[in-house]
N, C-alpha and C. Protein backbone atom coordinates (compact mmCIF):
# COMPACT_ATOMS: atom_id res chain seq x y z
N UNK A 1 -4.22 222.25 203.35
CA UNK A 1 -2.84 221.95 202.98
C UNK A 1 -2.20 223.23 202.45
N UNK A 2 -0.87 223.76 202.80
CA UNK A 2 -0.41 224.88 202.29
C UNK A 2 0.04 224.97 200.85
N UNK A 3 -0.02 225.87 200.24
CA UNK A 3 0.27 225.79 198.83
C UNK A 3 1.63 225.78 198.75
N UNK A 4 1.94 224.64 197.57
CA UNK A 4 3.67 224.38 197.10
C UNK A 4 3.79 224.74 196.27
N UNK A 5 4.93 225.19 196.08
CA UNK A 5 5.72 226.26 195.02
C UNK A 5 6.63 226.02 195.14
N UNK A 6 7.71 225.98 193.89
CA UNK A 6 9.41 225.74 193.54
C UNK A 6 9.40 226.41 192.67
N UNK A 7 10.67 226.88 192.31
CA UNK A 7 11.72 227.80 191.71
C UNK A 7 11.60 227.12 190.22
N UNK A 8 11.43 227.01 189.18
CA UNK A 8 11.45 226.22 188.02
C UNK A 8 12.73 226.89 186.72
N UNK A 9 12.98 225.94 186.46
CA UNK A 9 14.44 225.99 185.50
C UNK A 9 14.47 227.70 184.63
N UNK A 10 13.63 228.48 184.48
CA UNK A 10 13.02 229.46 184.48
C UNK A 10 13.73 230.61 185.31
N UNK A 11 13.92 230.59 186.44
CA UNK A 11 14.18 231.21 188.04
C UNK A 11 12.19 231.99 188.22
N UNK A 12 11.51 231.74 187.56
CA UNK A 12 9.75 231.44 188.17
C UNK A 12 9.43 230.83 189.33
N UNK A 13 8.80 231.56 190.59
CA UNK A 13 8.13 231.08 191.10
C UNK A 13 6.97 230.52 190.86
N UNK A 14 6.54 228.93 190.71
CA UNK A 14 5.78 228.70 190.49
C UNK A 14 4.34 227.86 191.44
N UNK A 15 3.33 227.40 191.31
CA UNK A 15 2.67 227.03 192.03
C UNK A 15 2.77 225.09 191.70
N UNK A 16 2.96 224.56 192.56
CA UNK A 16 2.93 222.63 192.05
C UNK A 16 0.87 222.26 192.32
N UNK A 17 0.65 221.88 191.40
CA UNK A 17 -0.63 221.65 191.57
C UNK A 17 -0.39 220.13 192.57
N UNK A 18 -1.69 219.64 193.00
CA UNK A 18 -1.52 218.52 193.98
C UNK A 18 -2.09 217.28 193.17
N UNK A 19 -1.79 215.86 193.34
CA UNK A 19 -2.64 215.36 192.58
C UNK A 19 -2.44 213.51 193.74
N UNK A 20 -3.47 213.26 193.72
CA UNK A 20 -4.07 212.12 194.92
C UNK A 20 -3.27 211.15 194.42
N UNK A 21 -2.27 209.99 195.11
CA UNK A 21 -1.52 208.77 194.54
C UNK A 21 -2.80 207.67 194.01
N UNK A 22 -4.05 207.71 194.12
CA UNK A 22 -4.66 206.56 193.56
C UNK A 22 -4.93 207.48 192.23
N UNK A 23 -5.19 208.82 192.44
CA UNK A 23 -5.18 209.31 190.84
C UNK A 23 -3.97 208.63 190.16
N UNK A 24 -2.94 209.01 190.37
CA UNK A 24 -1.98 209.19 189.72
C UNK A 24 -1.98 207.45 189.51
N UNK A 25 -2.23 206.61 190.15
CA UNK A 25 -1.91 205.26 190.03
C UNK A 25 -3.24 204.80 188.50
N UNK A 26 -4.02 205.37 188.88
CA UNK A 26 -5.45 205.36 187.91
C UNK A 26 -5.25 206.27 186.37
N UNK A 27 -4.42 206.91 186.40
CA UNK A 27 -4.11 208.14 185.12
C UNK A 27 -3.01 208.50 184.93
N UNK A 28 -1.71 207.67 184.91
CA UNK A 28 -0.42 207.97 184.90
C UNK A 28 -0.33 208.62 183.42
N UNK A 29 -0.93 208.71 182.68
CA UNK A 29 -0.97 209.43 181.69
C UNK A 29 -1.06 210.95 181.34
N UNK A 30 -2.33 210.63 181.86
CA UNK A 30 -2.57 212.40 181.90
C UNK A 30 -1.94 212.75 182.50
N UNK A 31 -1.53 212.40 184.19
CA UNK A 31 -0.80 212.78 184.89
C UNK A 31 0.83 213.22 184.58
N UNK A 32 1.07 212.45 183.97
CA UNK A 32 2.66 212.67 183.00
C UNK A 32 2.17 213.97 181.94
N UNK A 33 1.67 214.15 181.34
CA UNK A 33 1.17 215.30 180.04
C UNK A 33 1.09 216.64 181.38
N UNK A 34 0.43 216.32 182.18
CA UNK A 34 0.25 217.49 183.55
C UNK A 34 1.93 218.05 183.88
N UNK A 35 2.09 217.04 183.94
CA UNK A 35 3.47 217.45 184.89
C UNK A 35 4.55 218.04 183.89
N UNK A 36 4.64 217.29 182.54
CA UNK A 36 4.99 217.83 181.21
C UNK A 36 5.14 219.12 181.12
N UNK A 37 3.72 219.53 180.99
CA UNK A 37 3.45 220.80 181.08
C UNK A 37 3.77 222.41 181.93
N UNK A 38 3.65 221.54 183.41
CA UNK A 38 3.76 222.43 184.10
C UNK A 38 5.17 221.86 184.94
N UNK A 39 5.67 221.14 184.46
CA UNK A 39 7.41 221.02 185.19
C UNK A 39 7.38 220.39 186.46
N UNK A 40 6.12 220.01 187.17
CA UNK A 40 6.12 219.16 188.44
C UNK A 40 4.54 219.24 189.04
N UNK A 41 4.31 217.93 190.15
CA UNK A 41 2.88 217.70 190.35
C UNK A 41 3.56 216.90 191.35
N UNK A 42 2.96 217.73 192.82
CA UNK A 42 3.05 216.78 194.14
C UNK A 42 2.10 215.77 194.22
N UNK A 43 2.40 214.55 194.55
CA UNK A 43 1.30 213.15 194.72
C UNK A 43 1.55 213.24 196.41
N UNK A 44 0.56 213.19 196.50
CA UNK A 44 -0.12 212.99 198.27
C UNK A 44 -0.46 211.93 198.03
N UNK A 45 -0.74 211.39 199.04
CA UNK A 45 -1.42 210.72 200.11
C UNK A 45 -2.16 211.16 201.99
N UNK A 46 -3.20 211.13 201.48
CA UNK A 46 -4.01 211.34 202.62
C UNK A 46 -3.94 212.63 202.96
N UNK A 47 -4.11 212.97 201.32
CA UNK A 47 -3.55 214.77 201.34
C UNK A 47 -2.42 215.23 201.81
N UNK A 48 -1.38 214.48 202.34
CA UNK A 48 -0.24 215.37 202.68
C UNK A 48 0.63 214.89 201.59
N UNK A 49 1.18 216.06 200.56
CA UNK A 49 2.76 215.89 200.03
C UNK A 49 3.56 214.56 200.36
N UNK A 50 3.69 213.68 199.34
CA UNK A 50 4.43 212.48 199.82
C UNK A 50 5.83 212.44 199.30
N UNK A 51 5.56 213.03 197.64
CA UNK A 51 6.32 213.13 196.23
C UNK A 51 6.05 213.93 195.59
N UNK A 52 7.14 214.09 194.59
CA UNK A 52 7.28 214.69 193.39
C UNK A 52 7.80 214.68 192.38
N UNK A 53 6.72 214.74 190.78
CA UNK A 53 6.88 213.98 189.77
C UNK A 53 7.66 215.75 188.95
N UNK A 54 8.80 215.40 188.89
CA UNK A 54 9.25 216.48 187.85
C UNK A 54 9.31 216.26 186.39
N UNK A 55 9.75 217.15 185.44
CA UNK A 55 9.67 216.79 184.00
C UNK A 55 11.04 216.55 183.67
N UNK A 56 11.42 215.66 182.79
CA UNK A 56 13.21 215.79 182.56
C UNK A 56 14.10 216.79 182.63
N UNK A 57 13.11 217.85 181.66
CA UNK A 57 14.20 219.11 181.92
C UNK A 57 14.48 219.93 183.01
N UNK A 58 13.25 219.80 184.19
CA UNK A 58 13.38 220.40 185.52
C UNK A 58 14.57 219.51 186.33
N UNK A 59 14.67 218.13 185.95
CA UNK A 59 15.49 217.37 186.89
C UNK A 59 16.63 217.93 186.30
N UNK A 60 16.75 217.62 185.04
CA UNK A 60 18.19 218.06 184.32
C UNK A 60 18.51 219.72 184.53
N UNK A 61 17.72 220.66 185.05
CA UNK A 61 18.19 221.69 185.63
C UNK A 61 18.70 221.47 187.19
N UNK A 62 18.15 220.84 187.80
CA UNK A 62 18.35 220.77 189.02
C UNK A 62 19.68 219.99 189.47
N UNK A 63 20.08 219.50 188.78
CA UNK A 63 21.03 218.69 188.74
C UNK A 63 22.22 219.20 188.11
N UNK A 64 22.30 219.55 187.53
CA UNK A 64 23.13 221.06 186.64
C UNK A 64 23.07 222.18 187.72
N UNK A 65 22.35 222.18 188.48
CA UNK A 65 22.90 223.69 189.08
C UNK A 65 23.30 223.27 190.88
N UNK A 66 23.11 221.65 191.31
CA UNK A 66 23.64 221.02 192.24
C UNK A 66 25.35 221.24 192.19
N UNK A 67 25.81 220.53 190.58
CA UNK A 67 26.46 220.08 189.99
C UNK A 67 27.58 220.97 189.85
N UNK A 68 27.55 221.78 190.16
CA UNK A 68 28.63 223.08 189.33
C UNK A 68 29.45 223.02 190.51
N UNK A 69 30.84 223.12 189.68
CA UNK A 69 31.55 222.65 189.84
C UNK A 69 32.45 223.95 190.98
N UNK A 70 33.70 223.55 191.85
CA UNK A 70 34.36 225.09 192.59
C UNK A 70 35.18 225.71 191.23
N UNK A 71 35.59 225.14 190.48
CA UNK A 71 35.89 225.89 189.19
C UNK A 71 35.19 227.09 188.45
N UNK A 72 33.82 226.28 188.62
CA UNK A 72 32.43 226.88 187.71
C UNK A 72 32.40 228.27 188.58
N UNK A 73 32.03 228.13 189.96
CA UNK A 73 32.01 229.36 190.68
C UNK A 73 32.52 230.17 190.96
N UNK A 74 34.24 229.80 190.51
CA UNK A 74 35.41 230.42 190.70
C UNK A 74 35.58 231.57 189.49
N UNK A 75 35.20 231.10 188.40
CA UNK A 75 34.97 231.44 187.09
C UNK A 75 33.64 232.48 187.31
N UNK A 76 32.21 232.08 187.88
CA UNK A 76 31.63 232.96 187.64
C UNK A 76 31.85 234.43 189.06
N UNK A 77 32.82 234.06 189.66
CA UNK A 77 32.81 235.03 191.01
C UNK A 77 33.81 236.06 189.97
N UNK A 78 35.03 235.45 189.02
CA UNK A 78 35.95 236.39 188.53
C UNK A 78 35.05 237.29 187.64
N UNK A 79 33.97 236.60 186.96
CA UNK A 79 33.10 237.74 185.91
C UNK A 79 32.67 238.88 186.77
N UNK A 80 32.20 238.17 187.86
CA UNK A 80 31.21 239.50 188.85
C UNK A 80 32.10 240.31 189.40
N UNK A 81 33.60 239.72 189.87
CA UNK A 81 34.21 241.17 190.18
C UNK A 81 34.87 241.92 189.31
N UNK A 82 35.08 241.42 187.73
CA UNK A 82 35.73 242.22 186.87
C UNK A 82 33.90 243.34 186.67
N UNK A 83 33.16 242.72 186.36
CA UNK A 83 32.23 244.12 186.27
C UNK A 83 31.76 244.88 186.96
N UNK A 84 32.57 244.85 188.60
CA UNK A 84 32.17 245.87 189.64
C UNK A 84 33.49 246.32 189.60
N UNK A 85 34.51 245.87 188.92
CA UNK A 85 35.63 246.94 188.92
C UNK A 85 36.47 248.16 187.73
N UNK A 86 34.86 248.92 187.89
CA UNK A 86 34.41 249.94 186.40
C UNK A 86 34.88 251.06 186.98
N UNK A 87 35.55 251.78 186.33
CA UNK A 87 35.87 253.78 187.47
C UNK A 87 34.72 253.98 187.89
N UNK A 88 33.14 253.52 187.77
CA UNK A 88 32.25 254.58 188.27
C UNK A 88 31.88 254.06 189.43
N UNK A 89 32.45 252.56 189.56
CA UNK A 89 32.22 251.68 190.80
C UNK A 89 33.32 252.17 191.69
N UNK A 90 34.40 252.44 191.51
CA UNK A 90 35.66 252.35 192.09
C UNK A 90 35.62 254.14 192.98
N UNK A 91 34.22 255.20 191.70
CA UNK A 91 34.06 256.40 192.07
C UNK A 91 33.36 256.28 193.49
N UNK A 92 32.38 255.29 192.98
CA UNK A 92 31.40 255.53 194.34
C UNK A 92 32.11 254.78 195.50
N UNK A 93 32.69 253.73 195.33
CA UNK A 93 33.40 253.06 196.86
C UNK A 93 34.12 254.48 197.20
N UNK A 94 34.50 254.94 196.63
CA UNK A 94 35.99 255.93 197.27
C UNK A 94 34.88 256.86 197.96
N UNK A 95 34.35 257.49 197.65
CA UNK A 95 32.89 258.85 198.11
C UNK A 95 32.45 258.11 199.02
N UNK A 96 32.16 256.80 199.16
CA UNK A 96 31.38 256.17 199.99
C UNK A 96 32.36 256.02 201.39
N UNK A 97 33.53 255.78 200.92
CA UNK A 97 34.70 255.57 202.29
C UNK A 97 34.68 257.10 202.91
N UNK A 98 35.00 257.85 201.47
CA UNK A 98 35.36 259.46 202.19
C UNK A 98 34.23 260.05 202.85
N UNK A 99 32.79 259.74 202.48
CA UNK A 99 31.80 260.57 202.97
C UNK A 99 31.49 260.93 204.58
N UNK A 100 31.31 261.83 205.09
CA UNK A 100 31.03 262.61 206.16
C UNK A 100 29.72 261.74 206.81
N UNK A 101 29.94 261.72 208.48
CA UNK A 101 28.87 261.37 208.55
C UNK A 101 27.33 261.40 208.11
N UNK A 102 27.17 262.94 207.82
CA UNK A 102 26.05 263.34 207.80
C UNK A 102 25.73 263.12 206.25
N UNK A 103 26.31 263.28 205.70
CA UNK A 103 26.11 262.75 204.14
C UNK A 103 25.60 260.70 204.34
N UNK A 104 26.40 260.06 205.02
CA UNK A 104 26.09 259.02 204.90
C UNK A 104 24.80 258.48 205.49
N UNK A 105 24.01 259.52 207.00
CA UNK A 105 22.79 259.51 207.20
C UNK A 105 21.74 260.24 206.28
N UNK A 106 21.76 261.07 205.47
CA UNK A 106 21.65 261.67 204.13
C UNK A 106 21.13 260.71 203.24
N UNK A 107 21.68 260.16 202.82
CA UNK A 107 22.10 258.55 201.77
C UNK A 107 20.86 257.80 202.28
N UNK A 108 21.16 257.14 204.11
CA UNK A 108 20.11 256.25 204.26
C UNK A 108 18.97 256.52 204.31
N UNK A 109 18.23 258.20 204.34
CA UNK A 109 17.24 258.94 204.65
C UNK A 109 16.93 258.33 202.92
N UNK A 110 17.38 258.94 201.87
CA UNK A 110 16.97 259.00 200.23
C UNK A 110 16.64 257.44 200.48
N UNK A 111 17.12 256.39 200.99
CA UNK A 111 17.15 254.86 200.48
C UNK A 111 16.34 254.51 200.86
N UNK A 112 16.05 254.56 202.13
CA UNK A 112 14.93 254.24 202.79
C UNK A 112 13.09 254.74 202.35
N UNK A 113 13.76 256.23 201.84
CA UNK A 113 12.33 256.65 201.46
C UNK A 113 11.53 256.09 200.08
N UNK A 114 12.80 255.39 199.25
CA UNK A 114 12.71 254.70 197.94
C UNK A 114 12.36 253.19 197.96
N UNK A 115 12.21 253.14 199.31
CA UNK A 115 11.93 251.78 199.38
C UNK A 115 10.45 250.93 199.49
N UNK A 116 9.99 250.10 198.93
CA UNK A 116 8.74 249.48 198.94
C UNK A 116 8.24 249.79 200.33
């Protein structure tokens, strides 16, 4: 079975441990303290992923960030372009329009070599 992983209220990649539906039907307890803990626990059946038991606050993130509103985004798009519109941002767009070809193959040579 491939390993499952979700994003957790965190922005963590995390790993979902697996746990068998007659477990979970047999130990809803522990099973709840598990999931508590670690923010979610896929229940299979017949080993394949059927469900998933999240913790309140993972749902209540998930649902909160469904939720947001065109206001909310409108609001956070105006923050992100007031802080890209700094003189040293406004320096480099302008150099970046004016630059010469060979400066701009220049540029991708340094970027590329900096790269993983």
């Amino acid at each position: 079975m491939p390993k499952l992983t979700f994003r957790n209220s965190y922005g963590q990649l995390v790993d979902i441990s697996t746990v068998a539906a007659t477990k979970v039907k047999n130990e809803f307890g522990a099973i709840l303290e598990q999931t508590l803990h670690c923010g979610a626990v896929a229940i299979t059946r017949h080993e394949r992923p059927k469900a998933v038991l999240v913790s309140f606050a993972e749902f209540e993130s998930l649902v909160s960030e469904r939720s947001r509103s065109l206001d909310d985004l409108n609001t956070e798009f105006d923050i992100l372009l007031t802080h890209m519109q700094t003189p040293s941002a406004r320096k480099g767009v302008e150099a970046a329009l004016n630059a010469s070809h060979a400066e701009l193959n220049s540029a991708t040579v340094k970027v590329d070599q900096n790269s993983c």
